[in-house]
Protein backbone atom coordinates (compact mmCIF):
# COMPACT_ATOMS: atom_id res chain seq x y z
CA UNK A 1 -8.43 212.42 127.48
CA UNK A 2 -7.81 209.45 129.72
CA UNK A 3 -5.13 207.04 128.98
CA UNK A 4 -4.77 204.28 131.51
CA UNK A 5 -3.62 200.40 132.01
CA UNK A 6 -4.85 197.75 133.76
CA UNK A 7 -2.65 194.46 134.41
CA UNK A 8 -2.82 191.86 136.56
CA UNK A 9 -2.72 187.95 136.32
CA UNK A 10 -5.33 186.16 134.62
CA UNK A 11 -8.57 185.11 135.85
CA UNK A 12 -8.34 188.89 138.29
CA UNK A 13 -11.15 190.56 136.22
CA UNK A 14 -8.87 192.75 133.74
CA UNK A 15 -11.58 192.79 130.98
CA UNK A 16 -14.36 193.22 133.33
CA UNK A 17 -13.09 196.20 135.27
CA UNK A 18 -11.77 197.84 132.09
CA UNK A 19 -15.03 197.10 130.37
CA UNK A 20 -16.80 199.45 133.20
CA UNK A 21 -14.32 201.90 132.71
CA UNK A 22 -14.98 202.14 128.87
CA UNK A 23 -18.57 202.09 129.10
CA UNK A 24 -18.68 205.10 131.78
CA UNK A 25 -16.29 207.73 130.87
CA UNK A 26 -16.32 206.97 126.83
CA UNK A 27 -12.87 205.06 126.49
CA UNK A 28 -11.99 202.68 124.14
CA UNK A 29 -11.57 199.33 125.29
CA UNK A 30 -8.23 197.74 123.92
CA UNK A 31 -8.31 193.78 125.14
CA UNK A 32 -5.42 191.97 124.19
CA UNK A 33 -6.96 188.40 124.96
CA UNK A 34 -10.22 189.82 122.74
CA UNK A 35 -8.18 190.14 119.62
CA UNK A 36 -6.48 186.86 119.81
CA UNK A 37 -9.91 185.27 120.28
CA UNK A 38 -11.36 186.88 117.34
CA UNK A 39 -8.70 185.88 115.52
CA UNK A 40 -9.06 182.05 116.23
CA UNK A 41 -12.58 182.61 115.61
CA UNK A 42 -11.58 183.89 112.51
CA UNK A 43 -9.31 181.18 111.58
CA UNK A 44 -6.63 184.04 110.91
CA UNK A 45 -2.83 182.97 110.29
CA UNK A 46 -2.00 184.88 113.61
CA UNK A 47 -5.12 182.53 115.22
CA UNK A 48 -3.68 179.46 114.19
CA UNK A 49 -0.76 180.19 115.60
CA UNK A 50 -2.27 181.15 119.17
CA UNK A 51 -4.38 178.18 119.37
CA UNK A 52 -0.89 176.54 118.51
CA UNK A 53 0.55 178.62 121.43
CA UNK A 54 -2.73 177.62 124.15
CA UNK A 55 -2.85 173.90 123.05
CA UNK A 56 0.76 173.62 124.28
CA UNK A 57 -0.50 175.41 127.59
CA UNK A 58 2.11 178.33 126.73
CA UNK A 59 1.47 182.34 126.75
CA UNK A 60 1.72 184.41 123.33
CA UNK A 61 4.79 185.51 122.33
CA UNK A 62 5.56 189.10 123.39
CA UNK A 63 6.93 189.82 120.24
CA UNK A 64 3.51 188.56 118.43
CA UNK A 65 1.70 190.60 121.40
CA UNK A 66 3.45 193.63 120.79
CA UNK A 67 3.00 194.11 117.07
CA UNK A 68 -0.74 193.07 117.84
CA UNK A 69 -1.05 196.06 120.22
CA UNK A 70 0.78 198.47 117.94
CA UNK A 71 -1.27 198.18 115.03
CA UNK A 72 -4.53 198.52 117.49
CA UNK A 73 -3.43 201.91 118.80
CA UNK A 74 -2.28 202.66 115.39
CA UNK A 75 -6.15 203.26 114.75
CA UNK A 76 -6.45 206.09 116.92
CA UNK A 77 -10.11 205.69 117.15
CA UNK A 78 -9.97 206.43 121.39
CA UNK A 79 -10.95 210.10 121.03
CA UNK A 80 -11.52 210.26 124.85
CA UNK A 81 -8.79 208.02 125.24
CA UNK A 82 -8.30 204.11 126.43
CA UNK A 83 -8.06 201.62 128.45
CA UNK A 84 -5.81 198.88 127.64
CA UNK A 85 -5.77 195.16 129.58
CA UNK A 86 -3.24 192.45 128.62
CA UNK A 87 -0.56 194.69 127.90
CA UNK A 88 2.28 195.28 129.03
CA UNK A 89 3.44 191.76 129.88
CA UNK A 90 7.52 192.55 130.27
CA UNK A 91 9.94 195.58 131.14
CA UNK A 92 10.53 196.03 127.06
CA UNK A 93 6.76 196.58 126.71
CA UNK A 94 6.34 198.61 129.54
CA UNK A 95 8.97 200.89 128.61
CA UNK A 96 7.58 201.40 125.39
CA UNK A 97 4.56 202.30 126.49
CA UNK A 98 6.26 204.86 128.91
CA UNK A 99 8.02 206.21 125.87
CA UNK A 100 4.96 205.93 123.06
CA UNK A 101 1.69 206.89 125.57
CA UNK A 102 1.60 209.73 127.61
CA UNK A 103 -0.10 207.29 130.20
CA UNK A 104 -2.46 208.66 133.82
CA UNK A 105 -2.33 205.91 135.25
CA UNK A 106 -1.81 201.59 135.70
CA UNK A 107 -4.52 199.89 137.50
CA UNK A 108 -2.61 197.24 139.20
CA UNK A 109 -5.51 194.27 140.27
CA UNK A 110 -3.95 192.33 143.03
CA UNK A 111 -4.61 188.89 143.52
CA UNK A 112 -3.34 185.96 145.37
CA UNK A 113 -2.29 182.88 143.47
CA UNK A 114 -5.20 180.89 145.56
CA UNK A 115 -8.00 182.66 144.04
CA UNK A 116 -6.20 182.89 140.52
CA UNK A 117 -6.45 179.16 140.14
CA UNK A 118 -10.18 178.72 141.80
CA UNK A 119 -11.34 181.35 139.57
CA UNK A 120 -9.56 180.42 136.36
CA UNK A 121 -10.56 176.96 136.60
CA UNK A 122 -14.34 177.48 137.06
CA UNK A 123 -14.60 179.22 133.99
CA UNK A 124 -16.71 178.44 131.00
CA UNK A 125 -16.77 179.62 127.40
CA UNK A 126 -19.91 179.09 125.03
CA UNK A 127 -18.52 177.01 122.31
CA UNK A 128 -21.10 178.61 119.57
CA UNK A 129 -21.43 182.10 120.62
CA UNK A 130 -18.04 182.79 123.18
CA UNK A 131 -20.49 184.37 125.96
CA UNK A 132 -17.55 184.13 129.11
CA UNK A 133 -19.13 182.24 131.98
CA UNK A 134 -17.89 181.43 135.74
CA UNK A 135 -19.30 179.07 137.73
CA UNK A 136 -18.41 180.74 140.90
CA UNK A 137 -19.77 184.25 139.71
CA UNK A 138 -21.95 183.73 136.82
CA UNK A 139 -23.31 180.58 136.26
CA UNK A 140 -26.01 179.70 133.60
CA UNK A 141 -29.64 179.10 134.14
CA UNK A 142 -29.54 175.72 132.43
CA UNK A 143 -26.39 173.55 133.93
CA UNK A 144 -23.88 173.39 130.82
CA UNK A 145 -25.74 175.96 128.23
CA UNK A 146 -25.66 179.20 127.29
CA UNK A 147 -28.58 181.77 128.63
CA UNK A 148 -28.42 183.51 124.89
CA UNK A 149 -27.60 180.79 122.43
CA UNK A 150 -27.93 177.54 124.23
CA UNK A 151 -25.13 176.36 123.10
CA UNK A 152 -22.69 173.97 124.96
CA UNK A 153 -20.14 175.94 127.57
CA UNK A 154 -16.43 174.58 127.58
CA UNK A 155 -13.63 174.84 129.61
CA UNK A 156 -11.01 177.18 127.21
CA UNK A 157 -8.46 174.63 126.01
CA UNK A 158 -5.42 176.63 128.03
CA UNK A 159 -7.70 176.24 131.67
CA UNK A 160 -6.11 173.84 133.00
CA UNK A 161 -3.70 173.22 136.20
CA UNK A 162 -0.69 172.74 134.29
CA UNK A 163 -1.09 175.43 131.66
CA UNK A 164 -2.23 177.88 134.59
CA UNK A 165 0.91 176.98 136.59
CA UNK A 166 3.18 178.08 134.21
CA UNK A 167 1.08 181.20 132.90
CA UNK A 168 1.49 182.42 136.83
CA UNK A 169 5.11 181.49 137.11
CA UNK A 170 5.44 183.24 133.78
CA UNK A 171 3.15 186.56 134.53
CA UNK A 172 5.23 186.62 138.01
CA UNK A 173 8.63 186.16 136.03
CA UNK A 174 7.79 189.15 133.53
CA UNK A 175 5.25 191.18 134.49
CA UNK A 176 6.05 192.08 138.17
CA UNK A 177 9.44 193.82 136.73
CA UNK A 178 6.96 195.98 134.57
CA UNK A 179 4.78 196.60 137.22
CA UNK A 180 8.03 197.78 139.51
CA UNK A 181 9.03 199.79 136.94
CA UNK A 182 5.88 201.75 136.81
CA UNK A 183 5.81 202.12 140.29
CA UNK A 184 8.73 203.48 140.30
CA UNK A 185 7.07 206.84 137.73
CA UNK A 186 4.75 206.35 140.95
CA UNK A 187 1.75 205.71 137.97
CA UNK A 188 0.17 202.57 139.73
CA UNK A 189 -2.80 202.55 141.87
CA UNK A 190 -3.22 198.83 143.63
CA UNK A 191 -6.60 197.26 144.26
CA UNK A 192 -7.76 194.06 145.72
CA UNK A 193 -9.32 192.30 143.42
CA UNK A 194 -11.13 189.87 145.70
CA UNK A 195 -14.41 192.07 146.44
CA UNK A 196 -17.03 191.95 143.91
CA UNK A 197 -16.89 193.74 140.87
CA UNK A 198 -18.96 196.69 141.82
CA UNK A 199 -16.80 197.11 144.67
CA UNK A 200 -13.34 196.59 142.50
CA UNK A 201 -14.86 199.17 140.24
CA UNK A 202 -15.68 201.76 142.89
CA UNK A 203 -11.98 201.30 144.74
CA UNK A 204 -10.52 201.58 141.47
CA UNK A 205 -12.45 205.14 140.66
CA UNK A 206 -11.84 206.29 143.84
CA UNK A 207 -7.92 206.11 143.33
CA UNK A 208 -8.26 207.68 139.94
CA UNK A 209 -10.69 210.68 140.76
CA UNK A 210 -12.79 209.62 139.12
CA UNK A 211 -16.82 210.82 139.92
């Protein structure tokens, strides 16, 4: 069983990388940011109150985060383990993972603040479907519609320089103290994240054994 995290700050490819993880070795992909969205799609309680949160250009709260993340591993469905992106955001989190997860390793995507804000702000989101787009990476065929759906692609309502400004200074506050404190259990492997996926993807396997 492989148990492993990924973190870095938004727009570095978290759900990508982890989703080639999952697909290859049989792991169960557990994306933070994918629950919250399919609870806004859902018009849940805990949806309304994220689209509350990402109006006002502000992060979940960690306690809201946390509970959200318990109750997914509570399903122990990841019976060749998991991969886990969005979480942990803070020291608290971090050490209970550390404490709850008998962890192999965190995938630590590095990427300079820079590229953060080019990527994050070139991405699109169908509005009928919620097929992720980038216009620097993967643009549609048709300018402004969705390949599958052909419905209209939007910027998400929390992509924007002001809202991303204070996500970074926020991830930086928060998360870098996690990520020391891992480092410190020696469990991270760092990777650029600036290559192309396929490259990310083979860097990161290389540092984890992995064939």
């Amino acid at each position: 069983m492989r148990k492993y995290v990924i973190m870095g700050v938004q727009g570095s490819g978290k759900g990508t990388q982890a989703g080639m993880l999952a697909a290859d070795y049989d792991l169960t992909h557990i994306s933070v940011g994918d629950i919250f969205r399919w609870h806004v799609q859902q018009h849940t309680k805990i949806g309304a109150q994220v689209r509350r949160v990402m109006a006002q250009g502000q992060l979940v709260g960690d306690d809201l985060v946390e509970s959200v993340v318990r109750e997914r591993l509570a399903w122990h469905d990841w019976n060749y383990g998991f991969v886990v992106d969005g979480f942990p955001r803070n020291r608290r989190q971090a050490e209970f993972f550390l404490e709850s997860y008998d962890i192999d390793a965190v995938i630590h995507l590095d990427l300079p603040d820079s590229e953060v804000r080019r990527r994050v702000l070139a991405r699109r989101l169908c509005s009928r479907c919620g097929l992720d787009y980038n216009l620097i990476a993967h643009r549609p065929k048709e300018e402004g519609r969705c390949d599958v759906c052909a419905g209209e692609l939007v910027s998400r309502e929390d992509d924007t320089e002001e809202a991303l400004a204070a996500r970074l200074a926020d991830y930086h506050a928060k998360t870098d103290p996690a990520l020391e404190l891992f480092r410190r259990k020696e469990y991270v492997v760092t990777v650029d994240a600036r290559p192309a996926k396929e490259e990310v993807q083979r860097t990161i396997r290389k540092h984890l054994g992995l064939a």
